[in-house]
Protein backbone atom coordinates (compact mmCIF):
# COMPACT_ATOMS: atom_id res chain seq x y z
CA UNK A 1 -31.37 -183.50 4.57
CA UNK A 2 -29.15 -180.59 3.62
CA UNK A 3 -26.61 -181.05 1.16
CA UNK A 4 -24.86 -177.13 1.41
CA UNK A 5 -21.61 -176.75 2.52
CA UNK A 6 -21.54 -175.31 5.93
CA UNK A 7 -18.84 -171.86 6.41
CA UNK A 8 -16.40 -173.90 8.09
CA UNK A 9 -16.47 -176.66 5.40
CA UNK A 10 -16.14 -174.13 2.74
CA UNK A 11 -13.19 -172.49 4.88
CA UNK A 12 -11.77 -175.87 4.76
CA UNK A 13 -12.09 -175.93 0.84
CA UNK A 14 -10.16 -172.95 0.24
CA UNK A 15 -7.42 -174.41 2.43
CA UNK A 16 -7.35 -176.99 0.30
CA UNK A 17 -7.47 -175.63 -2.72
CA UNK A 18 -4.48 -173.28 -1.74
CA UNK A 19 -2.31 -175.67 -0.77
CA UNK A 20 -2.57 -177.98 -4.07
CA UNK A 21 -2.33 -174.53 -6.20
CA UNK A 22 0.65 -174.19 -4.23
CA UNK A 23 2.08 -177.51 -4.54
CA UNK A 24 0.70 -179.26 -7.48
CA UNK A 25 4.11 -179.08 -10.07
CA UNK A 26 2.76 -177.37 -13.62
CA UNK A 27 3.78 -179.92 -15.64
CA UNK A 28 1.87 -182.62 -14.08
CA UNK A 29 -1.38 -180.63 -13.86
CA UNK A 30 -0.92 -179.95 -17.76
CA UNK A 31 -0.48 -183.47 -18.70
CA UNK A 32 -3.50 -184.41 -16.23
CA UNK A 33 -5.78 -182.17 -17.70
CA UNK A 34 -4.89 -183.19 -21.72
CA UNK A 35 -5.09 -186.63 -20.66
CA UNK A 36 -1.23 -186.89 -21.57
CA UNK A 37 1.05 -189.58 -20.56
CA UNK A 38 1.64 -190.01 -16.78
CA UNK A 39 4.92 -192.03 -15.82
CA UNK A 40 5.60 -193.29 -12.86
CA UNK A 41 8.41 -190.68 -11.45
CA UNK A 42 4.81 -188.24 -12.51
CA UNK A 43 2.47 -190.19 -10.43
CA UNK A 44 4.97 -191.21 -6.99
CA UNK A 45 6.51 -187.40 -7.29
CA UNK A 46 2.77 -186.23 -6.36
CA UNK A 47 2.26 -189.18 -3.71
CA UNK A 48 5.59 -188.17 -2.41
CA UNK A 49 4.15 -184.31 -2.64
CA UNK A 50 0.81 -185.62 -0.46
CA UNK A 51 2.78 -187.99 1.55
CA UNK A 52 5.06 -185.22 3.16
CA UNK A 53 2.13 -183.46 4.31
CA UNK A 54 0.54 -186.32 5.76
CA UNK A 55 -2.31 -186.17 3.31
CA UNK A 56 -1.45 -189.18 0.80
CA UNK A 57 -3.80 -191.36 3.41
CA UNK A 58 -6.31 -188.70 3.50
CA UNK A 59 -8.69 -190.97 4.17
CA UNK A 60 -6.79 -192.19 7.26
CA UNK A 61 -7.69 -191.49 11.03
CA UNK A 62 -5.38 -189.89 13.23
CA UNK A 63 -4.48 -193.10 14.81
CA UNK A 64 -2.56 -193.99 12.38
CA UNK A 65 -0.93 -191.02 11.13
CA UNK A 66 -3.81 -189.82 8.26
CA UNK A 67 -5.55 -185.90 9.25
CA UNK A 68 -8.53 -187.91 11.02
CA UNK A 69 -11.16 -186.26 8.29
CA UNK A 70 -14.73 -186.11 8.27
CA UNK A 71 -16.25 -187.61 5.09
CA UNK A 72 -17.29 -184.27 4.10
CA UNK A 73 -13.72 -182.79 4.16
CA UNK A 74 -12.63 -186.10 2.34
CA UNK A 75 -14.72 -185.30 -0.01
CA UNK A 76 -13.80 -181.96 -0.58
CA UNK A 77 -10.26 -182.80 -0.70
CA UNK A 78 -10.37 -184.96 -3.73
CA UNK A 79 -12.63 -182.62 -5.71
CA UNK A 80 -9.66 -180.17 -5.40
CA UNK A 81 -7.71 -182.34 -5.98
CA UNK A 82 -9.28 -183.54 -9.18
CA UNK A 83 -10.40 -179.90 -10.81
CA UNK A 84 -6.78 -178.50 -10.05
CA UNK A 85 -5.49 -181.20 -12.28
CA UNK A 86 -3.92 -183.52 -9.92
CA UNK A 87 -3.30 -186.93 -10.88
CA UNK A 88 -5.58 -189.83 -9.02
CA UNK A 89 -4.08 -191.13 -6.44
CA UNK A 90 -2.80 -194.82 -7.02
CA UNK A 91 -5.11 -196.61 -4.57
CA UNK A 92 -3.54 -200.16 -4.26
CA UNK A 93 -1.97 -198.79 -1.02
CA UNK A 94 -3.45 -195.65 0.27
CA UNK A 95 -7.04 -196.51 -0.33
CA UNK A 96 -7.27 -200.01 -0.83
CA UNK A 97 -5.13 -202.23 1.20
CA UNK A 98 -4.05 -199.77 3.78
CA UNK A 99 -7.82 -199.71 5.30
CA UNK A 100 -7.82 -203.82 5.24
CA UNK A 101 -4.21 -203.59 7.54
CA UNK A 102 -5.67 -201.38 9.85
CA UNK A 103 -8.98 -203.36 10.13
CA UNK A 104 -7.47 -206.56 10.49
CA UNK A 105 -4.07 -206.52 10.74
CA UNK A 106 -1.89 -206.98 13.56
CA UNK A 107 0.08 -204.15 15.24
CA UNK A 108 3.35 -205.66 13.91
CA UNK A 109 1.93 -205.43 10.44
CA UNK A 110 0.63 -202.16 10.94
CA UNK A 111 3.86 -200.94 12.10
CA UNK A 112 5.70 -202.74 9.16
CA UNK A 113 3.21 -201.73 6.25
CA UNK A 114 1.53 -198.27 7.05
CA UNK A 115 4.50 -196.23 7.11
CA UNK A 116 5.75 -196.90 3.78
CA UNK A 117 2.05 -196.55 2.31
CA UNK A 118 1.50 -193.07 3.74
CA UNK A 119 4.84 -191.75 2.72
CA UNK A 120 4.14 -192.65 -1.08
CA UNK A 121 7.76 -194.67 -1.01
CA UNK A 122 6.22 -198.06 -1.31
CA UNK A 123 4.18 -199.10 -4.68
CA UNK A 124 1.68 -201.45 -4.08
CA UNK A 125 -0.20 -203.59 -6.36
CA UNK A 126 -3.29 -205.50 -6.81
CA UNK A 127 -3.80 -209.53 -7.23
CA UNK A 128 -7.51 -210.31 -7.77
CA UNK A 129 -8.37 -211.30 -10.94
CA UNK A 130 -6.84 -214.50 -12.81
CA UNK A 131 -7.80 -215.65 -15.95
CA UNK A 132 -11.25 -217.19 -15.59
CA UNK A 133 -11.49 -215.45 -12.33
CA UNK A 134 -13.23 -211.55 -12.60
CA UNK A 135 -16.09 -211.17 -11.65
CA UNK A 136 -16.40 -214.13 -10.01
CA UNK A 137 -13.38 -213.65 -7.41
CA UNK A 138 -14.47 -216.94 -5.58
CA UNK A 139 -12.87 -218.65 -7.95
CA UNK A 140 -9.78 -218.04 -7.44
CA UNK A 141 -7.14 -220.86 -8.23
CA UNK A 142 -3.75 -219.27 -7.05
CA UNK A 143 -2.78 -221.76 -4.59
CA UNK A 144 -0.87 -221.02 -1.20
CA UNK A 145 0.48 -223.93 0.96
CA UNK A 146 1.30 -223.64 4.37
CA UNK A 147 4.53 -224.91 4.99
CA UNK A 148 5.78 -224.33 8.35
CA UNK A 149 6.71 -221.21 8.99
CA UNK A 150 5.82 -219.62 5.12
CA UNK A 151 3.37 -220.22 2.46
CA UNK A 152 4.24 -221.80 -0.79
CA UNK A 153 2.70 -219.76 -3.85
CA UNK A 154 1.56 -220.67 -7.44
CA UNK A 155 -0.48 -218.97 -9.93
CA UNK A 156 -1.36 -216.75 -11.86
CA UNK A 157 -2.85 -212.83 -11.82
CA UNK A 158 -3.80 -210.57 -14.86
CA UNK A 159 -4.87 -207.73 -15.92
CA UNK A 160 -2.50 -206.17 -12.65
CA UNK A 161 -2.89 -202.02 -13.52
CA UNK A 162 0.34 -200.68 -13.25
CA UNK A 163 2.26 -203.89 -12.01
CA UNK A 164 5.36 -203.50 -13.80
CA UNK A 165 6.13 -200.60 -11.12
CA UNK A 166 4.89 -202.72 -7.96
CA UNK A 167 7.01 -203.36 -4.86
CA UNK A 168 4.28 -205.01 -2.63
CA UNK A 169 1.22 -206.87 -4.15
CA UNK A 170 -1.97 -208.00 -2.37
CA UNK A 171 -3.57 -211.29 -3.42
CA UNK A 172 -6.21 -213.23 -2.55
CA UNK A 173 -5.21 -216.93 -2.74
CA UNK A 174 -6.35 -220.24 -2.11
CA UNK A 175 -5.26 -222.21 0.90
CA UNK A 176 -8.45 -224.64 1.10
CA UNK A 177 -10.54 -226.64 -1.12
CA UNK A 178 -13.25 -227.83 1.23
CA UNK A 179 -16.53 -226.41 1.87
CA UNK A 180 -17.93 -223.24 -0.40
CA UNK A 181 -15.33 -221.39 -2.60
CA UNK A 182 -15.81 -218.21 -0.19
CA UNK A 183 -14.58 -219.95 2.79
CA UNK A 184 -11.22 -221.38 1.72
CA UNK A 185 -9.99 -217.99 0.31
CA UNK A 186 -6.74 -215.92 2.34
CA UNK A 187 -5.36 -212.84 1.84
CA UNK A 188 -1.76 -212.09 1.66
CA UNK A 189 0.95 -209.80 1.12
CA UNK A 190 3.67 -210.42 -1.47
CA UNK A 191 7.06 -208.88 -1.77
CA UNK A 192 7.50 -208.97 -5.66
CA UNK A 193 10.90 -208.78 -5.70
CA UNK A 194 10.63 -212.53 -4.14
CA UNK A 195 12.25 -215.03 -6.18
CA UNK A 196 9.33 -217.09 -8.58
CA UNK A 197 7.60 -213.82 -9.04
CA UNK A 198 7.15 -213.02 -12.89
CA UNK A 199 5.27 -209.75 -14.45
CA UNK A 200 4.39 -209.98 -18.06
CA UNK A 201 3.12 -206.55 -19.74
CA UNK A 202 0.21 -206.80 -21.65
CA UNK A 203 0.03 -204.36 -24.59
CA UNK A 204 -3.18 -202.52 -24.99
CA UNK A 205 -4.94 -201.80 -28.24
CA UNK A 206 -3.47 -198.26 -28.10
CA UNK A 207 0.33 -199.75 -27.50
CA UNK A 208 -0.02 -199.23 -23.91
CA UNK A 209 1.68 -200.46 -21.26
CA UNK A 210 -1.01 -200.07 -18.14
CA UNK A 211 -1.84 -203.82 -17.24
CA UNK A 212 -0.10 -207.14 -16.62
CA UNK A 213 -0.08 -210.95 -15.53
CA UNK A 214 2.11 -212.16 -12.71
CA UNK A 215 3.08 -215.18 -12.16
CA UNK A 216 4.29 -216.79 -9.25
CA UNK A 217 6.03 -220.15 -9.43
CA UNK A 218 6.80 -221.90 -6.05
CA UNK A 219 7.25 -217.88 -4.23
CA UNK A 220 7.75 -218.39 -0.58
CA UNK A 221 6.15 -216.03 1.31
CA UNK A 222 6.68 -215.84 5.35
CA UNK A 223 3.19 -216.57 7.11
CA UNK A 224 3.54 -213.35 9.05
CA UNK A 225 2.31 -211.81 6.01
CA UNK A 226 -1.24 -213.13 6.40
CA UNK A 227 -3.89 -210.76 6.79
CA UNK A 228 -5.97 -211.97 9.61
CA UNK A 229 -7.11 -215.44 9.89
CA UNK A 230 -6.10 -218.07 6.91
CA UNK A 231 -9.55 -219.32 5.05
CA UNK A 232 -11.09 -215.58 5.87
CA UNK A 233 -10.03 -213.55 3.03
CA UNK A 234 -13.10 -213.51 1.72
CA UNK A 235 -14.45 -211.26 4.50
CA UNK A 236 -11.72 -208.65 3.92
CA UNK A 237 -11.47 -208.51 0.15
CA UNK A 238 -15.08 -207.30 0.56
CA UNK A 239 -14.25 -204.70 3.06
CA UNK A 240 -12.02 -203.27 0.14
CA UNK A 241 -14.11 -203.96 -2.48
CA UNK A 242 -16.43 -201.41 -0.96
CA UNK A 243 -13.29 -198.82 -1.22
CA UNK A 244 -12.96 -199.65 -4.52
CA UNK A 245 -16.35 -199.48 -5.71
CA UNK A 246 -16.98 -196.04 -4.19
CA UNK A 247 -13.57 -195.15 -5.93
CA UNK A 248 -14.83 -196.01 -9.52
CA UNK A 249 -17.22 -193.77 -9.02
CA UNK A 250 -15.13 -190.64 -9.41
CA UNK A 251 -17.32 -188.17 -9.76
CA UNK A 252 -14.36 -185.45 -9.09
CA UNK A 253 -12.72 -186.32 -12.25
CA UNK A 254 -15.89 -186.42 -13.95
CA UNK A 255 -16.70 -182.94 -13.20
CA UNK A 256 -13.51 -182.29 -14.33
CA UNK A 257 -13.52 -184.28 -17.57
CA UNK A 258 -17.03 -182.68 -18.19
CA UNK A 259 -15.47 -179.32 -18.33
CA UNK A 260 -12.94 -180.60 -21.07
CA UNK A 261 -14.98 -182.10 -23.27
CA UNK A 262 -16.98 -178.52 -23.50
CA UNK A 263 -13.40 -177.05 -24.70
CA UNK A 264 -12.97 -179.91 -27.14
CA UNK A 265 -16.65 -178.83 -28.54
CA UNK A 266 -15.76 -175.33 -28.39
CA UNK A 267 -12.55 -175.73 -30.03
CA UNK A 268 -14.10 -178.10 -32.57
CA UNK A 269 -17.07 -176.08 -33.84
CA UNK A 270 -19.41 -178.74 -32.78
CA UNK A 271 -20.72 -176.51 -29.30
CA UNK A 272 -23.16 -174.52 -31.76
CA UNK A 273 -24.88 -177.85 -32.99
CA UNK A 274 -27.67 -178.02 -30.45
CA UNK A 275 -28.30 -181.54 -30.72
CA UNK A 276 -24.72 -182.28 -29.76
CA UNK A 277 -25.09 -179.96 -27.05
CA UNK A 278 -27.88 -181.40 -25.58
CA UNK A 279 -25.99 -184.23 -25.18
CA UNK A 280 -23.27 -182.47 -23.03
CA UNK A 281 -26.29 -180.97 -20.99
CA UNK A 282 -27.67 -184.63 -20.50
CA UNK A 283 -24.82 -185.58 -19.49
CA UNK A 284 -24.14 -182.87 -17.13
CA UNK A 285 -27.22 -183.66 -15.18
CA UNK A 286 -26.12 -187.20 -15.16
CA UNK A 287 -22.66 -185.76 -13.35
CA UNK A 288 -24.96 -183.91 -10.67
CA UNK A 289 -27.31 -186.32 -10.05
CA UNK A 290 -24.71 -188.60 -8.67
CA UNK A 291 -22.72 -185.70 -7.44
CA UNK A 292 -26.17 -185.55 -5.62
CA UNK A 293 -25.80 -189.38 -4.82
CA UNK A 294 -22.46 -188.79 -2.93
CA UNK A 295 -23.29 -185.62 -0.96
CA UNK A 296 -26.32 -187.84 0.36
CA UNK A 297 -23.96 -190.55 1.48
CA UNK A 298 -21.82 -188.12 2.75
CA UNK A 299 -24.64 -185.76 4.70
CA UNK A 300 -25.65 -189.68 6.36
CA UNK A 301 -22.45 -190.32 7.62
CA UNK A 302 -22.41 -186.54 8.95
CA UNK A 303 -25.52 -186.77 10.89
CA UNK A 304 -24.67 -189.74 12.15
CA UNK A 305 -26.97 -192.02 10.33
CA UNK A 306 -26.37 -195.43 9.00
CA UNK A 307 -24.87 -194.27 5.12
CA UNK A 308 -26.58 -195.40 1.99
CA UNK A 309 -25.40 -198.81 1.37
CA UNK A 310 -25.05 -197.71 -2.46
CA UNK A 311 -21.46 -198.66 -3.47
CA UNK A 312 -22.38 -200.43 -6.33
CA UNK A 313 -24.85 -197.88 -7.62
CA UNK A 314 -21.82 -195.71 -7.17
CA UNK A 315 -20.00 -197.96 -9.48
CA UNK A 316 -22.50 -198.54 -11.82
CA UNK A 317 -23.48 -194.89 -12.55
CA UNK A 318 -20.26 -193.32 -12.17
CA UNK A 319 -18.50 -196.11 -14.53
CA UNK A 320 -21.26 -195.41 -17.45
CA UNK A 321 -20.55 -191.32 -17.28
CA UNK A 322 -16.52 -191.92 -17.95
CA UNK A 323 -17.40 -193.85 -21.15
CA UNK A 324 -19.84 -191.26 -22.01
CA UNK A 325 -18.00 -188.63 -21.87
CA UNK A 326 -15.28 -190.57 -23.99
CA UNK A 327 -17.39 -191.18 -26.39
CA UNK A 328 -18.44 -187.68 -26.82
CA UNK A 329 -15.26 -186.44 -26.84
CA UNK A 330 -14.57 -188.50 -30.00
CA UNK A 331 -17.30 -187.52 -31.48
CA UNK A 332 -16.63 -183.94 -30.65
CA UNK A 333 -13.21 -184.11 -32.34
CA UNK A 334 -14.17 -186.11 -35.03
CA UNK A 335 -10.61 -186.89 -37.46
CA UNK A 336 -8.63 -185.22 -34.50
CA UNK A 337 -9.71 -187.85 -32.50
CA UNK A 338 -6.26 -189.89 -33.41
CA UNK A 339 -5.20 -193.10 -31.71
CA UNK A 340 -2.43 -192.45 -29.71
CA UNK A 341 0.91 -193.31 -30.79
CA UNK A 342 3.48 -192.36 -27.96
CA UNK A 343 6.24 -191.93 -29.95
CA UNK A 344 4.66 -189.24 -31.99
CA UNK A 345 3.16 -187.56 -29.28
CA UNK A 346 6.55 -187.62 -27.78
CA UNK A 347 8.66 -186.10 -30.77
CA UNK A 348 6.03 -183.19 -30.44
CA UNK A 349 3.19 -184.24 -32.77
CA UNK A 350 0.02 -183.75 -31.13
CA UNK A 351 -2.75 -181.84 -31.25
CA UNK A 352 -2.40 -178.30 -32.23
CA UNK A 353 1.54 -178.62 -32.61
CA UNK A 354 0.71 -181.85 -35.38
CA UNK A 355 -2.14 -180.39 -37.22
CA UNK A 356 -0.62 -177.11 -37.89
CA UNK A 357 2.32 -178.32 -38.97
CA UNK A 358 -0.47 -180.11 -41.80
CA UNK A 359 -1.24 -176.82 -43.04
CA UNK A 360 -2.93 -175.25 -40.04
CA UNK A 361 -6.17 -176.84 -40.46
CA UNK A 362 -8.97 -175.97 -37.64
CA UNK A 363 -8.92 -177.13 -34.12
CA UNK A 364 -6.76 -179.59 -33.32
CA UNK A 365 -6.33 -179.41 -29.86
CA UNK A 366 -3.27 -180.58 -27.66
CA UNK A 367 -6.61 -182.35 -25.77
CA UNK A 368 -8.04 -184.19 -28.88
CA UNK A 369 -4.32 -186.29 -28.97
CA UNK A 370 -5.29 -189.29 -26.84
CA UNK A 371 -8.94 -189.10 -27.23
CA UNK A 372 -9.25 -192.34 -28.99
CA UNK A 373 -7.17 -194.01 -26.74
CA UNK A 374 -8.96 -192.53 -23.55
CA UNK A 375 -12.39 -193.88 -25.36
CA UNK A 376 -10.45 -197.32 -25.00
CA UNK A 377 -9.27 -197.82 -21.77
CA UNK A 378 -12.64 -196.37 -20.35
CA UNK A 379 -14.08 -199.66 -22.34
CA UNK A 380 -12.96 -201.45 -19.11
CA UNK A 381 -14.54 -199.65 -16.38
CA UNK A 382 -17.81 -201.72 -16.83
CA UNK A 383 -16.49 -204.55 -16.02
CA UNK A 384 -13.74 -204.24 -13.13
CA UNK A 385 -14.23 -204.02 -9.64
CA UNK A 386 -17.52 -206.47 -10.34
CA UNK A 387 -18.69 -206.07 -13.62
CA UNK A 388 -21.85 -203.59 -13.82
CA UNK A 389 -24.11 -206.70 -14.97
CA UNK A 390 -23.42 -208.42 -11.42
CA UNK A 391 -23.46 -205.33 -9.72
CA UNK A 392 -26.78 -204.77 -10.88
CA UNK A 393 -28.07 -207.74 -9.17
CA UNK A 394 -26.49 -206.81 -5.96
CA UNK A 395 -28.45 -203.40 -6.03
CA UNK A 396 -31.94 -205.15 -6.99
CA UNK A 397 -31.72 -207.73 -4.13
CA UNK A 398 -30.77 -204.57 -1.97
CA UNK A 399 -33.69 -202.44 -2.68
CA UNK A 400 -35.75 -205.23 -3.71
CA UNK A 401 -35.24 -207.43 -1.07
């Protein structure tokens, strides 16, 4: 098995990378790598950037309208992506339901969705978990009656990342009661701006606003938005479930993120203290090791060969390295390591600009401002997208049999 870059994949990574250098605005790749504030105009201006090249559905093939990449290339793409600074792309369209449209939608759906996704004009959202309902997604309660010629919709969704922006939401729902949970589960495409729909923020810990519930209370919903066959969702939430798993994993940003927290150290006087360091270095290996993982997925599906049916490993390993490197970061920083409060970081005191005026005390980094609140949100990465408990399981029966 040979995991090294061949010349013309190489050749492909400099195009790549000279195109995002070229392209990715300053201000965004700043904030990206501090870990600063991203809004939305941020995060769509970038889509918008990757749409009008035809490479927001990198992942795409040609067919319909994405650059028909090898995994190798996709792979490539998103480390450049992630080391230049670019934000992640929001996957709720591009990576998520976008692959579920073209697998089992019909042409007229194709038609109507696709276009929209790959241009970065439509934001789409996510409705899988409910309250009671995480891990275990066949439990879903959100009920959708067939009536006629439209379904009749009520429930509820939470923790919905970034669903105060959505236009579009997918949601698994339940139109049957009989037989096993699985089996009576649809999936179906919501216009939010549909009277009945409701989207509640929830506030984080931090004061965030990143996550939400929506409700919908008798939303009608034309059955021409069914994916597929009504009672079959089940089958095509785990298609994307795979996407997202393999997403978690991330190891782009964690590269990227690993290279940080060494500044952080630096900055901090901590990267002489070689028990701290041998931390980083742990965790650096950690990083490679499933940098390792990917490239062998990646050199399977090159060859030809069934790929590594690892997406949960993926998941589980890459999840655990985020919080790690969270965690050291705050440790790293130590005092600096301030919970973020947005409107202080956005009247100019953070980092090096707060601490100085303080009496110029050491470090301080514009970095170390949302450390504490990064160390948060990472909390969750454990447990969404199958909580690493359950996806444990999955892997032993896998390799266990």
């Amino acid at each position: 098995m040979d995991l090294a870059f061949t010349p013309e994949e190489q050749a492909f990574r400099e195009e790549i990378r000279s195109w995002v250098r070229d392209n990715l605005p300053a201000d965004i790749a700043h904030k990206v790598h501090n870990a600063l504030h991203l809004t939305r105009e941020d995060m769509q201006r970038w889509a918008k950037i990757l749409g009008k090249k035809g490479w927001l559905g990198f992942a795409w093939p040609k067919q319909f309208g994405g650059p028909g990449w090898n995994a190798v290339q996709k792979h490539l793409f998103e480390e450049e992506c992630a080391l230049a600074g670019a934000p992640r792309i929001v996957p709720f369209g591009p990576v998520m339901v976008a692959p579920v449209i073209m697998a089992f939608g019909n042409a007229e759906q194709q038609q109507r969705f696709l276009p929209g996704i790959a241009s970065g004009e439509v934001w789409w959202s996510q409705g899988y978990s409910e309250p009671g309902s995480g891990s275990d997604l066949a439990s879903v309660k959100t009920r959708a009656e067939r009536q006629g010629d439209k379904y009749i919709v009520n429930g509820q969704k939470t923790w919905t990342t970034l669903g105060q922006y959505g236009e579009w939401i997918f949601c698994l729902v339940r139109t049957s009661t009989e037989g096993k949970p699985q089996t009576g589960i649809s999936f179906l495409l919501i216009d939010m701006k549909s009277p009945g729909v409701t989207v509640r923020p929830i506030i984080m810990l931090d004061g965030g606003h990143e996550v939400n519930e929506v409700f919908f209370d008798n939303v009608e919903v034309p059955a021409a938005n069914l994916i597929g066959e009504e009672n079959k969702g089940w089958n095509y939430a785990k298609h994307l479930l795979a996407h997202e798993r393999t997403n978690i994993a991330d190891v782009n940003r964690s590269k990227r993120e690993l290279e940080r927290l060494k500044r952080i150290a630096k900055t901090e006087g901590v990267w002489e203290d070689h028990r701290f360091r041998d931390e980083i270095a742990k965790l650096e290996v950690d990083v490679v090791a499933l940098e390792m993982l990917v490239l062998r997925v990646l050199s399977a599906e090159k060859s030809g060969k069934n790929p590594l049916d690892i997406a949960g490993l993926l998941k589980i390993r890459g999840s655990e390295i985020q919080q790690r490197y969270a965690e050291l970061m705050m440790l790293a920083a130590g005092p600096y390591a301030v919970p973020l409060i947005r409107e202080a970081m956005e009247a100019g005191w953070q980092g090096d600009q707060a601490f100085g005026a303080l009496g110029g005390f050491p470090g301080g980094e514009v970095a170390n401002a949302p450390l504490a609140s990064t160390y948060f949100n990472l909390r969750k990465t454990t447990i969404y997208g199958g909580s690493n408990e359950v996806q444990r399981n999955i892997v032993s029966q896998v390799v266990l049999g």
